[in-house]
C-alpha atoms as a PDB file:
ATOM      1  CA  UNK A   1      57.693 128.265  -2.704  1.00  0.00           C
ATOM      2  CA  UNK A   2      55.775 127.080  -5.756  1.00  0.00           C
ATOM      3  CA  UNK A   3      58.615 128.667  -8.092  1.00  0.00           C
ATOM      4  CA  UNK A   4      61.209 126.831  -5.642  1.00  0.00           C
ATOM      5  CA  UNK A   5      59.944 123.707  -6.262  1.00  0.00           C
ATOM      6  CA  UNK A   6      59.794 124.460 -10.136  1.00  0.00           C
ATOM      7  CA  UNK A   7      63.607 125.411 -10.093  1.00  0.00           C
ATOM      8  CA  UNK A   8      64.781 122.181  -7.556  1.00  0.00           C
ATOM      9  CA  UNK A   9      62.999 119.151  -8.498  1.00  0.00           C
ATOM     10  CA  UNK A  10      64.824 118.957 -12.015  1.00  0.00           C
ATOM     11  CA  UNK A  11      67.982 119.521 -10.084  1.00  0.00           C
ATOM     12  CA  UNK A  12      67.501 116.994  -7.986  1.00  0.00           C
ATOM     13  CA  UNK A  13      66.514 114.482 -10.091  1.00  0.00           C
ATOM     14  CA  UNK A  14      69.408 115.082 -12.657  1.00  0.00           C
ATOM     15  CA  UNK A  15      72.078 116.269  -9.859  1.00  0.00           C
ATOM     16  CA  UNK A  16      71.446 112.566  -8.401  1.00  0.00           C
ATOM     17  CA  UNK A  17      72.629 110.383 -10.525  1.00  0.00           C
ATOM     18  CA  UNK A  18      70.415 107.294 -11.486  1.00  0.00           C
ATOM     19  CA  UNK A  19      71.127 103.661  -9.816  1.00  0.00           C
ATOM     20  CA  UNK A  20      72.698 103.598  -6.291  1.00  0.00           C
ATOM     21  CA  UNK A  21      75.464 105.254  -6.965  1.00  0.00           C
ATOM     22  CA  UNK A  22      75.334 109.211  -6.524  1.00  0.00           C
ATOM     23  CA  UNK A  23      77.845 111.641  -7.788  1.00  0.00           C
ATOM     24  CA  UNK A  24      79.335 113.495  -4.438  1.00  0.00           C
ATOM     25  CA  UNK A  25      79.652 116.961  -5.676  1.00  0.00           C
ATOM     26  CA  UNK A  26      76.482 117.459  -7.570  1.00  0.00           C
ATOM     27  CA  UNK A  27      74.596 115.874  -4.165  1.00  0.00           C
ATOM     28  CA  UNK A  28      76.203 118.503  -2.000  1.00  0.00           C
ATOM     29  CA  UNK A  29      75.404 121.139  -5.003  1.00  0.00           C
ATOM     30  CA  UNK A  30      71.926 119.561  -4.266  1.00  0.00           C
ATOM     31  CA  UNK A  31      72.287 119.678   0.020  1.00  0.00           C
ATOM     32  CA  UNK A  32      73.200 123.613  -0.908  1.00  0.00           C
ATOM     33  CA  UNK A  33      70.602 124.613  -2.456  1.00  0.00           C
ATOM     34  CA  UNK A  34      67.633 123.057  -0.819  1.00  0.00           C
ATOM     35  CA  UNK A  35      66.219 125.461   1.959  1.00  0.00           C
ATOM     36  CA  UNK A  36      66.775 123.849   5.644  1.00  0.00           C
ATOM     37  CA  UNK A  37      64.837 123.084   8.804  1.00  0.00           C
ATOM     38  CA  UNK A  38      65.039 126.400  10.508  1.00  0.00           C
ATOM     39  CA  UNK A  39      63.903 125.063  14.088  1.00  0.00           C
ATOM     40  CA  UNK A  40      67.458 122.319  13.742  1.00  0.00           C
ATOM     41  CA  UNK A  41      70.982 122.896  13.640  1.00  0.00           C
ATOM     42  CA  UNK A  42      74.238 121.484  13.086  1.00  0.00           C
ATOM     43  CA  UNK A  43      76.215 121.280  16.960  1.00  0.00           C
ATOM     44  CA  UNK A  44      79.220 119.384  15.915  1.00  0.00           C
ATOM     45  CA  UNK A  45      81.138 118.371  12.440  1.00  0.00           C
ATOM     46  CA  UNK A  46      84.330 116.355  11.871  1.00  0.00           C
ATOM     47  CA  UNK A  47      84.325 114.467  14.790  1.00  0.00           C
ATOM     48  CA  UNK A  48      86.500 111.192  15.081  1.00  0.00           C
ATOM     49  CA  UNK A  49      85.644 107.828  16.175  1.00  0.00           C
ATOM     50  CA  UNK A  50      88.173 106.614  14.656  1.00  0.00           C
ATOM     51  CA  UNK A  51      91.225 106.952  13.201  1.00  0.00           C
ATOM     52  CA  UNK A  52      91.328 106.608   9.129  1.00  0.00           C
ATOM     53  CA  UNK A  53      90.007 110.190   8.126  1.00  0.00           C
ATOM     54  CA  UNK A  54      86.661 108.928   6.840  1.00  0.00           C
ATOM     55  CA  UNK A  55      85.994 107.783  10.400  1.00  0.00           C
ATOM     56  CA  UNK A  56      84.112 111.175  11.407  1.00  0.00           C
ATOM     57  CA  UNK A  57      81.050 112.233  12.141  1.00  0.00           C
ATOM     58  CA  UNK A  58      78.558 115.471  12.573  1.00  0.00           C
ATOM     59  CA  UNK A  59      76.023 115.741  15.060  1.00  0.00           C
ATOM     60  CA  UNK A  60      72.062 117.744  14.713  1.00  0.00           C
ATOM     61  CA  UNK A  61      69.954 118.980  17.444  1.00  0.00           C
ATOM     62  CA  UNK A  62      66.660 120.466  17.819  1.00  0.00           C
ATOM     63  CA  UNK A  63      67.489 124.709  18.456  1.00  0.00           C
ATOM     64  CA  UNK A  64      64.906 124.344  21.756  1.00  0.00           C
ATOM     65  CA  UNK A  65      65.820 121.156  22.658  1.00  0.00           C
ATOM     66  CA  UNK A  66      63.466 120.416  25.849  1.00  0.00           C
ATOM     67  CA  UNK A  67      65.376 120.275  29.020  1.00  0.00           C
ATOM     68  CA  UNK A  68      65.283 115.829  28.942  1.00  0.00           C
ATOM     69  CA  UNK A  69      67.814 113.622  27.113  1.00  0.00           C
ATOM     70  CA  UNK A  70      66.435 113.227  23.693  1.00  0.00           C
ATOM     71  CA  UNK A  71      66.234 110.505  21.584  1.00  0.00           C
ATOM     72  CA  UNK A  72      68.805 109.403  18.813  1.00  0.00           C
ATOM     73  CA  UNK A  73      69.186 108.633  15.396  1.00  0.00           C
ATOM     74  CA  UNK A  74      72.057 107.751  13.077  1.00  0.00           C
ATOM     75  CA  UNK A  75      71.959 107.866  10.260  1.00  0.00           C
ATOM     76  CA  UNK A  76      73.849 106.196   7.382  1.00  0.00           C
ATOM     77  CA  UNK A  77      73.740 107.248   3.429  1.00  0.00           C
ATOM     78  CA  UNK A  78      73.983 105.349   0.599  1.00  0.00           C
ATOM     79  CA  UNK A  79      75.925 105.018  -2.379  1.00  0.00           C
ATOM     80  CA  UNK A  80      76.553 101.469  -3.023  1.00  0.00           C
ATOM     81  CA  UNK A  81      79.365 100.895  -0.153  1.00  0.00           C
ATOM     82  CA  UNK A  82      81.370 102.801  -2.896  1.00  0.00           C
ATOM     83  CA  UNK A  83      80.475 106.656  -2.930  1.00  0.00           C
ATOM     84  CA  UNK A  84      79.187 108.977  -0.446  1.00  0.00           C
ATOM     85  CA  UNK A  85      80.262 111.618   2.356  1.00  0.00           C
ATOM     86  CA  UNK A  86      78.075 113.009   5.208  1.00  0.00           C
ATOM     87  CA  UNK A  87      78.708 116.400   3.775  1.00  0.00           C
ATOM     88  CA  UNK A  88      75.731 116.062   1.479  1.00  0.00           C
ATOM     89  CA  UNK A  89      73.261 115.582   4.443  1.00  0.00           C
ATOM     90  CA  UNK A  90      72.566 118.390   6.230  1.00  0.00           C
ATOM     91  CA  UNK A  91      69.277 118.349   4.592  1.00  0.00           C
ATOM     92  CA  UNK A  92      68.422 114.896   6.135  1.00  0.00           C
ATOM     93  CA  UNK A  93      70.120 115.856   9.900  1.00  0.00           C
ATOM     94  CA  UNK A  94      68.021 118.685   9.824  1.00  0.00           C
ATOM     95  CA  UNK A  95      64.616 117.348   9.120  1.00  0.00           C
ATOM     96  CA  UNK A  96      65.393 115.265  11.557  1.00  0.00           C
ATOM     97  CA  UNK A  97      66.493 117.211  14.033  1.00  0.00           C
ATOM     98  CA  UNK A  98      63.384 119.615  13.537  1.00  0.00           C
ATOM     99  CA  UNK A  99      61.407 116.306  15.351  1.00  0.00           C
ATOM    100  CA  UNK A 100      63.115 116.660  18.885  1.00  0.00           C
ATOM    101  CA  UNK A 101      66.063 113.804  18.243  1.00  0.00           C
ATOM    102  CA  UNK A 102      69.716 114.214  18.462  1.00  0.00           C
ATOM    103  CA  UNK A 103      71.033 113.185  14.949  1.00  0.00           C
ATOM    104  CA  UNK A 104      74.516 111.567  14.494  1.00  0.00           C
ATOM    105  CA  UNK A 105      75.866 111.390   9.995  1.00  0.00           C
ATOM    106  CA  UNK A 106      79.019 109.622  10.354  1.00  0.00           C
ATOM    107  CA  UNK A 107      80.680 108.584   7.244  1.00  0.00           C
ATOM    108  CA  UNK A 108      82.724 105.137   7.058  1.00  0.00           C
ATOM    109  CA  UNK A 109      85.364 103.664   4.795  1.00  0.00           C
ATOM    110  CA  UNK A 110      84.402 102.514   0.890  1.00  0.00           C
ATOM    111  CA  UNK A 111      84.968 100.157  -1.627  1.00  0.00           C
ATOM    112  CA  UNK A 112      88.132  99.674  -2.951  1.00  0.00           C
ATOM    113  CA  UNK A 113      89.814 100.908   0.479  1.00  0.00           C
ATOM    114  CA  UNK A 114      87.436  98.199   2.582  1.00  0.00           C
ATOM    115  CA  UNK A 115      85.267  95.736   1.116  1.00  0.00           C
ATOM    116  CA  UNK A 116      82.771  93.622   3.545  1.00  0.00           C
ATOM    117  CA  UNK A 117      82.350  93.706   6.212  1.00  0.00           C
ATOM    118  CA  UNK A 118      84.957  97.194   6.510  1.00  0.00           C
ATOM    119  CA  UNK A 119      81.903  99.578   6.257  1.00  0.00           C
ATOM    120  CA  UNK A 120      79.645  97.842   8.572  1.00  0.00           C
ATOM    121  CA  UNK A 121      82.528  97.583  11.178  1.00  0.00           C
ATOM    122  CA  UNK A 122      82.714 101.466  10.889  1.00  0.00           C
ATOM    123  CA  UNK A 123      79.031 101.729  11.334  1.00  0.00           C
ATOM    124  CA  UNK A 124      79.541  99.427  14.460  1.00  0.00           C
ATOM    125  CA  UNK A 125      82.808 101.780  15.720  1.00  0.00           C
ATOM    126  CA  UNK A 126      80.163 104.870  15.273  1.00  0.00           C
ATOM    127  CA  UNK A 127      77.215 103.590  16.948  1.00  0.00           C
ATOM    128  CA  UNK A 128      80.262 102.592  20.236  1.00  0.00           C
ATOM    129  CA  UNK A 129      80.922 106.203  20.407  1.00  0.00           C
ATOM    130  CA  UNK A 130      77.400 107.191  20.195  1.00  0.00           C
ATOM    131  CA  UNK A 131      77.013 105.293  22.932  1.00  0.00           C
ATOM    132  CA  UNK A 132      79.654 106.419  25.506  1.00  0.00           C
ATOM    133  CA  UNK A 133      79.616 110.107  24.453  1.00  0.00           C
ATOM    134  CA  UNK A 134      75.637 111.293  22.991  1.00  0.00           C
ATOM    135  CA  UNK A 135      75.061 111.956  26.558  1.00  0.00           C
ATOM    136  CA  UNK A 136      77.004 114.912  26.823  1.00  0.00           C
ATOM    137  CA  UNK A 137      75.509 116.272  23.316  1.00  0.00           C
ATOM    138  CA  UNK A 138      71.747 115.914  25.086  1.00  0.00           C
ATOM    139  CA  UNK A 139      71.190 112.196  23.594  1.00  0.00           C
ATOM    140  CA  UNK A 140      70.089 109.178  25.248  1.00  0.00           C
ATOM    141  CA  UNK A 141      72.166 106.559  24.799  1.00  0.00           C
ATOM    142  CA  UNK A 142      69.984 103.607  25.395  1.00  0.00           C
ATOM    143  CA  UNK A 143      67.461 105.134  23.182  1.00  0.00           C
ATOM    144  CA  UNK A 144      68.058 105.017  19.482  1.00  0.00           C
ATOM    145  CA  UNK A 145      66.836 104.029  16.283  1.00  0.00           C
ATOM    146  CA  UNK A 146      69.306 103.525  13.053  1.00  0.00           C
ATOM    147  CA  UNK A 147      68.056 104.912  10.023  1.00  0.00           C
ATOM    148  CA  UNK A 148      69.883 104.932   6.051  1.00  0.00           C
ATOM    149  CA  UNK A 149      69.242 105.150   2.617  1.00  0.00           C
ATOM    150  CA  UNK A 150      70.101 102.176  -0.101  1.00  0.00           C
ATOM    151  CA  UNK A 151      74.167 100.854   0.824  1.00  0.00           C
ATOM    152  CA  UNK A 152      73.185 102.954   4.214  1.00  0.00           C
ATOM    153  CA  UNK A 153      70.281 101.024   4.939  1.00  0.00           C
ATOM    154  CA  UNK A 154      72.016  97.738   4.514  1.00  0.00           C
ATOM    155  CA  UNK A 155      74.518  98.966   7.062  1.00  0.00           C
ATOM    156  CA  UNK A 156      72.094  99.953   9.824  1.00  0.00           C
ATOM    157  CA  UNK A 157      69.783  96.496   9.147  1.00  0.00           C
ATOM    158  CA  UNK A 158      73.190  94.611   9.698  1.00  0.00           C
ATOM    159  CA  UNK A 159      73.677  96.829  12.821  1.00  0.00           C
ATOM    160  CA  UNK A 160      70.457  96.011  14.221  1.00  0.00           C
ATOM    161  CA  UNK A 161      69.986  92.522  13.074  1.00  0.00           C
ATOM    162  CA  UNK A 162      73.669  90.800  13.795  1.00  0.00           C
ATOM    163  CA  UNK A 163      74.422  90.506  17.100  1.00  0.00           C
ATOM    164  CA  UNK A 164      78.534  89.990  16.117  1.00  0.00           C
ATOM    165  CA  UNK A 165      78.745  94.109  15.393  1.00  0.00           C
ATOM    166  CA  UNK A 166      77.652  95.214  18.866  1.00  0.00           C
ATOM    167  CA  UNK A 167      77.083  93.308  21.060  1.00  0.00           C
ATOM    168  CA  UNK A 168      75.547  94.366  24.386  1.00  0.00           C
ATOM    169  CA  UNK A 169      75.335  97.235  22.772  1.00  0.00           C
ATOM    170  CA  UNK A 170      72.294  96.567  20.393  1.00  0.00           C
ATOM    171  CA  UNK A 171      70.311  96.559  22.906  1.00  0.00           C
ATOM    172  CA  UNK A 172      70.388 100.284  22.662  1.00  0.00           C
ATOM    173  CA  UNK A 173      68.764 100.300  18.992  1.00  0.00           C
ATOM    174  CA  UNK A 174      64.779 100.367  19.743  1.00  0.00           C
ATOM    175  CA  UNK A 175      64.307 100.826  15.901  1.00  0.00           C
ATOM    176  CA  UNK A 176      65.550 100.245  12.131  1.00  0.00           C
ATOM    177  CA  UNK A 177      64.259 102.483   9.730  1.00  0.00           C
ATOM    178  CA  UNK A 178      65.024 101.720   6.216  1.00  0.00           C
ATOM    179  CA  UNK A 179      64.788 103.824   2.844  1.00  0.00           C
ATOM    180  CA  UNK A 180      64.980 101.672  -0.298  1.00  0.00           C
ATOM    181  CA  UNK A 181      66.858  98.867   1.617  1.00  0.00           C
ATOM    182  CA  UNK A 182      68.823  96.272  -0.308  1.00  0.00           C
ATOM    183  CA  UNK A 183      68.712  93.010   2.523  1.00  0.00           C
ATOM    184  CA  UNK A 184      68.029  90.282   0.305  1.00  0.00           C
ATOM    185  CA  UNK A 185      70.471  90.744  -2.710  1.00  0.00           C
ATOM    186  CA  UNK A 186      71.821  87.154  -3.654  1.00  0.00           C
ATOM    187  CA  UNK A 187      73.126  86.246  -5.945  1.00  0.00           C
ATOM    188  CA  UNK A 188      75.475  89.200  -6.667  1.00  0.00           C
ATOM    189  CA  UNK A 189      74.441  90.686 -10.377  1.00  0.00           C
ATOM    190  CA  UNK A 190      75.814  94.111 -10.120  1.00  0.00           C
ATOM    191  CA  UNK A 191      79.395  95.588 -10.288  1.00  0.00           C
ATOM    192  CA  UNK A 192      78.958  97.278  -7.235  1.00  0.00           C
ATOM    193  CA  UNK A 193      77.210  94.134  -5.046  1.00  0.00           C
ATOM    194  CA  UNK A 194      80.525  91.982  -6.284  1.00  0.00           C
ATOM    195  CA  UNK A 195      83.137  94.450  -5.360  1.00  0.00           C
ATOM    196  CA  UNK A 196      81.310  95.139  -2.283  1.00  0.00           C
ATOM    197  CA  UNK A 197      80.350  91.205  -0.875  1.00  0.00           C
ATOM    198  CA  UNK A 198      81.947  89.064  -3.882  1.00  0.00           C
ATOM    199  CA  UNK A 199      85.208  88.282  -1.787  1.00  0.00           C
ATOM    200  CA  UNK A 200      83.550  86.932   1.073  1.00  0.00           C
ATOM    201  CA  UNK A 201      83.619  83.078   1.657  1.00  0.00           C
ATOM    202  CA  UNK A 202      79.744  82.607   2.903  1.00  0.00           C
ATOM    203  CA  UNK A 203      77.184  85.368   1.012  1.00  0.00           C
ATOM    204  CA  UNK A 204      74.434  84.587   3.382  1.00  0.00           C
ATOM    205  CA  UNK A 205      76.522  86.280   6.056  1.00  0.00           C
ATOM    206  CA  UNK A 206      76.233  89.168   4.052  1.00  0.00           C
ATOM    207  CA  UNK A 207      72.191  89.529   3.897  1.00  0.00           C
ATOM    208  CA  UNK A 208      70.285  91.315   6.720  1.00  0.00           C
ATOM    209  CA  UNK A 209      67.710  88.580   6.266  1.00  0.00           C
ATOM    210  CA  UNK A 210      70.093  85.981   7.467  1.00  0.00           C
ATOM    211  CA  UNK A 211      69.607  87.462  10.953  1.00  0.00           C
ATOM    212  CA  UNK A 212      66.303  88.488  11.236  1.00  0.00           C
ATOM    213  CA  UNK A 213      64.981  86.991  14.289  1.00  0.00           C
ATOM    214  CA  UNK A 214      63.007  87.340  17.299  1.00  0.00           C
ATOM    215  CA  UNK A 215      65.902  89.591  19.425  1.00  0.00           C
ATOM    216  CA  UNK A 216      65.346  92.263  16.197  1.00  0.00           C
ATOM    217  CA  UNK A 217      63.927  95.790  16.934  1.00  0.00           C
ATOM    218  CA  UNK A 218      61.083  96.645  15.067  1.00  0.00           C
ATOM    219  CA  UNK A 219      61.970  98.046  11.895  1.00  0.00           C
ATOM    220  CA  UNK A 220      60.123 100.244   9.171  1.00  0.00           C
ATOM    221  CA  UNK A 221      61.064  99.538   5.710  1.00  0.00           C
ATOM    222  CA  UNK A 222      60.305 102.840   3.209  1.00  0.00           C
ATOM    223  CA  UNK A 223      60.568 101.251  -0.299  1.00  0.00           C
ATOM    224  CA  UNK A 224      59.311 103.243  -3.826  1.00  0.00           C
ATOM    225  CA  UNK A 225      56.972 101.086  -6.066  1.00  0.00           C
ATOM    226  CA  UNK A 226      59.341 102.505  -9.203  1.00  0.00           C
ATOM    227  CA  UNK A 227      62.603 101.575  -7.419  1.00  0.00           C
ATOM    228  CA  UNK A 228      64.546  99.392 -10.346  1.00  0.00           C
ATOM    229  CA  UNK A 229      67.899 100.104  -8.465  1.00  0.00           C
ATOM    230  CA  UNK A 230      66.965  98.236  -4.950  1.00  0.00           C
ATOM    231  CA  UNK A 231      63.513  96.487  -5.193  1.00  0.00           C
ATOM    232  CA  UNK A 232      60.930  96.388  -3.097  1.00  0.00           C
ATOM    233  CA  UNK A 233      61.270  92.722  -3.225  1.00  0.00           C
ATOM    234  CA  UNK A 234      64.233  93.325  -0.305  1.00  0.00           C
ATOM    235  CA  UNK A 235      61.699  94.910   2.355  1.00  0.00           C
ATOM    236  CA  UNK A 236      59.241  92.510   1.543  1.00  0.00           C
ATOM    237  CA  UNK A 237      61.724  89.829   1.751  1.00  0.00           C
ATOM    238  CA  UNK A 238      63.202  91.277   5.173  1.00  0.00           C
ATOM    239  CA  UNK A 239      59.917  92.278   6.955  1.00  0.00           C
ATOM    240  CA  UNK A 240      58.459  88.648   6.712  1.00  0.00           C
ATOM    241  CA  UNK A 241      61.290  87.229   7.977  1.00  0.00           C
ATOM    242  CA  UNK A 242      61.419  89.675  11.139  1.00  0.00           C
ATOM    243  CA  UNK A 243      57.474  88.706  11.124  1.00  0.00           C
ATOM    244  CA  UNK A 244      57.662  85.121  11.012  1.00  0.00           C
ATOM    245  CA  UNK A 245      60.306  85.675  13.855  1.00  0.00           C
ATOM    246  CA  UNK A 246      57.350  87.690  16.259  1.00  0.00           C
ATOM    247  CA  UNK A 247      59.204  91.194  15.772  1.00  0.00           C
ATOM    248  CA  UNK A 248      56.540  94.198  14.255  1.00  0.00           C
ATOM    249  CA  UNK A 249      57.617  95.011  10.550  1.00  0.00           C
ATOM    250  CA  UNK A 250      55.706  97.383   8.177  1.00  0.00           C
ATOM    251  CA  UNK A 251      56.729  97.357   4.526  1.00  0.00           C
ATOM    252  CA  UNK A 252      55.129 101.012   3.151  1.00  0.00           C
ATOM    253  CA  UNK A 253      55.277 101.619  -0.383  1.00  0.00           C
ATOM    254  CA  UNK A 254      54.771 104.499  -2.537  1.00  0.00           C
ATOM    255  CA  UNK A 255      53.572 104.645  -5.875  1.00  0.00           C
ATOM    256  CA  UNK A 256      55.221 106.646  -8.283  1.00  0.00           C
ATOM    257  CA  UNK A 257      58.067 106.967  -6.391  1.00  0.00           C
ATOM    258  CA  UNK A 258      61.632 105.607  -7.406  1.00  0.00           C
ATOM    259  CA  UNK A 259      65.169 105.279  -5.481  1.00  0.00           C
ATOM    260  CA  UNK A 260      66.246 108.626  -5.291  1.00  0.00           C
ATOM    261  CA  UNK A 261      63.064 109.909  -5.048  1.00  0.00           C
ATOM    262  CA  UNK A 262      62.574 108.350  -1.753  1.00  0.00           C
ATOM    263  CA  UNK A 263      65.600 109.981  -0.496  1.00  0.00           C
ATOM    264  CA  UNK A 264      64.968 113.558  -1.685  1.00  0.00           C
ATOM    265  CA  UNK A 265      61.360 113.965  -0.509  1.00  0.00           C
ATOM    266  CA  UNK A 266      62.872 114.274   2.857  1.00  0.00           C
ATOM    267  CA  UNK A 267      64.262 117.911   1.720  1.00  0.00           C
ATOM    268  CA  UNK A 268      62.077 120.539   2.421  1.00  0.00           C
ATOM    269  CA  UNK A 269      60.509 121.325  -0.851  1.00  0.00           C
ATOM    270  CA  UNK A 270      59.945 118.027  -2.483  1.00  0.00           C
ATOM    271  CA  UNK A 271      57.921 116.608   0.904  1.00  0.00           C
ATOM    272  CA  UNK A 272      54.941 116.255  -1.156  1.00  0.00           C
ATOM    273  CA  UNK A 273      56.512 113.402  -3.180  1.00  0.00           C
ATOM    274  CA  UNK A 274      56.265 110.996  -0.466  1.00  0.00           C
ATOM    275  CA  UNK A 275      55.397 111.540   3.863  1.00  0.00           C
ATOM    276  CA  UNK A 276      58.790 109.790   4.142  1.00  0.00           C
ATOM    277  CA  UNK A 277      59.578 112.401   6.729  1.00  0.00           C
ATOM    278  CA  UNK A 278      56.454 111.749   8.922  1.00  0.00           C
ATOM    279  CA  UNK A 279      56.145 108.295   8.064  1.00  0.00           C
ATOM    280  CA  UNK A 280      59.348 107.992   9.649  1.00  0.00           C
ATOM    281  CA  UNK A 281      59.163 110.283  12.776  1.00  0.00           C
ATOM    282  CA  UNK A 282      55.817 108.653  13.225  1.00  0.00           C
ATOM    283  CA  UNK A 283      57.599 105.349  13.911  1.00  0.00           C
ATOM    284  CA  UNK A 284      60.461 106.120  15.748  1.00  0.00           C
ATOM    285  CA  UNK A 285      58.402 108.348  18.170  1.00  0.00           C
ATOM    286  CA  UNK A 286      56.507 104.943  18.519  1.00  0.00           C
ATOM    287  CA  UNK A 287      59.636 103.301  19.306  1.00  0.00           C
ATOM    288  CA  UNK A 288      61.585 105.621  21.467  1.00  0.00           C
ATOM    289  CA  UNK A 289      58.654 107.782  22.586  1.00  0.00           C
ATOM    290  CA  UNK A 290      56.172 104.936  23.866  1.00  0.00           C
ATOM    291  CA  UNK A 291      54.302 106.963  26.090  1.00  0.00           C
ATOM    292  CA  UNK A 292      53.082 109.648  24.228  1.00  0.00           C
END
């Protein structure tokens, strides 16, 4: 394993590009080569929710799922609302997975085809199906916790945060878990922020921190003390809002750790980089698991 991690971490760190923005192919060279979760497993791929082709979604399960509904967690990507494909995941489903939760990767429309809010309106179409069919994949509807990286964690803070996107429906989301979060952005300095939100006739409406309040879940917010792409400032930012509000919010930070760094120490061989893994399993058992 030692040589493993000799041979991946470069790869990683130069297949994922620098900034927000990753290159598809060389992440999925990446999602290839790192060694899975054995105890997880893929149950579903390409399934619709909707019907532009990057409406679709794949679904991970624990292999001995206990005989009970389990709990859920989607799971959204980044790649600055411009990039990305649930393809390069399995990694992340997996880990997941391996924890005893039902796992949903959809992907969702990008910049140029939508701009705001056309991605979190997918996100919102995803989390409706999760709702009326997890069941029948051994999830509990009523019990989940949205989870992303960078653009991704933007989408699932919206999710949980704005009422507009779903409606009855967010009472469903116990938990937000955020990696390297961008919810407090404005003004828009970067090509991929004004594409994105630049169009829109009232920024605020576009920051997650514009709707923190006291009907929030309680969110996590995973940020790397090296991140120059999204910076910390945004969980700080968002957690004392949700605070101020009465809703539990824990900013963790690691040192030494930068944006994509955050995201790859969930793959099995580069854990040691950061407990982003456990850090995050430990909060969303507190969340959707209160009574153990």
């Amino acid at each position: 394993m030692g040589a493993m991690k000799f041979i991946l971490a470069p790869i990683a760190l130069a297949a994922l590009a620098a900034g927000i923005a990753f290159s598809v192919d060389r992440l999925r060279t990446f999602n290839a080569l790192v060694p899975k979760d054995g105890n997880s497993a893929q149950i579903a791929t390409g399934i619709a929710y909707g019907t532009n082709e990057r409406q679709m979604l794949d679904i991970y399960a624990p292999v001995e799922a206990p005989d009970v509904a389990l709990p859920v967690i989607v799971w959204f990507y980044g790649g600055s609302w411009n990039s990305g494909t649930r393809h390069g995941y399995d990694f992340a489903g997996r880990a997941l997975a391996a924890q005893n939760y039902i796992v949903v990767v959809p992907d969702y429309r990008l910049v140029p085809e939508v701009r705001f809010p056309g991605f979190v309106e997918d996100g919102a179409e995803a989390m409706r199906w999760v709702r009326a069919n997890i069941a029948e994949r051994g999830g509990d509807p009523d019990n989940i916790v949205v989870m992303g990286h960078s653009a991704g964690a933007h989408l699932a803070a919206m999710l949980a945060a704005d009422p507009q996107w779903l409606g009855e429906d967010r009472a469903a989301i116990k938990g937000l878990i955020g990696l390297a979060g961008p919810y407090d952005f404005l003004p828009l300095d970067t090509s991929s922020t004004i594409e994105a939100f630049g169009q829109w006739p009232q920024l605020e409406e576009t920051q997650p921190i514009t709707y923190a309040d006291a009907s929030s879940p309680p969110a996590l917010l995973l940020t790397g003390a090296e991140d120059t792409t999204v910076k910390p400032r945004n969980s700080v930012s968002l957690a004392a809002h949700l605070t101020e509000a009465g809703v539990d919010a824990e900013v963790t930070q690691y040192e030494g750790v930068d944006h994509i760094d955050i995201l790859i120490a969930m793959a099995r061989p580069l854990r040691g980089r950061a407990p982003v893994l456990e850090d995050a399993i430990a909060f969303a058992d507190e969340v959707t698991r209160p009574e153990s």
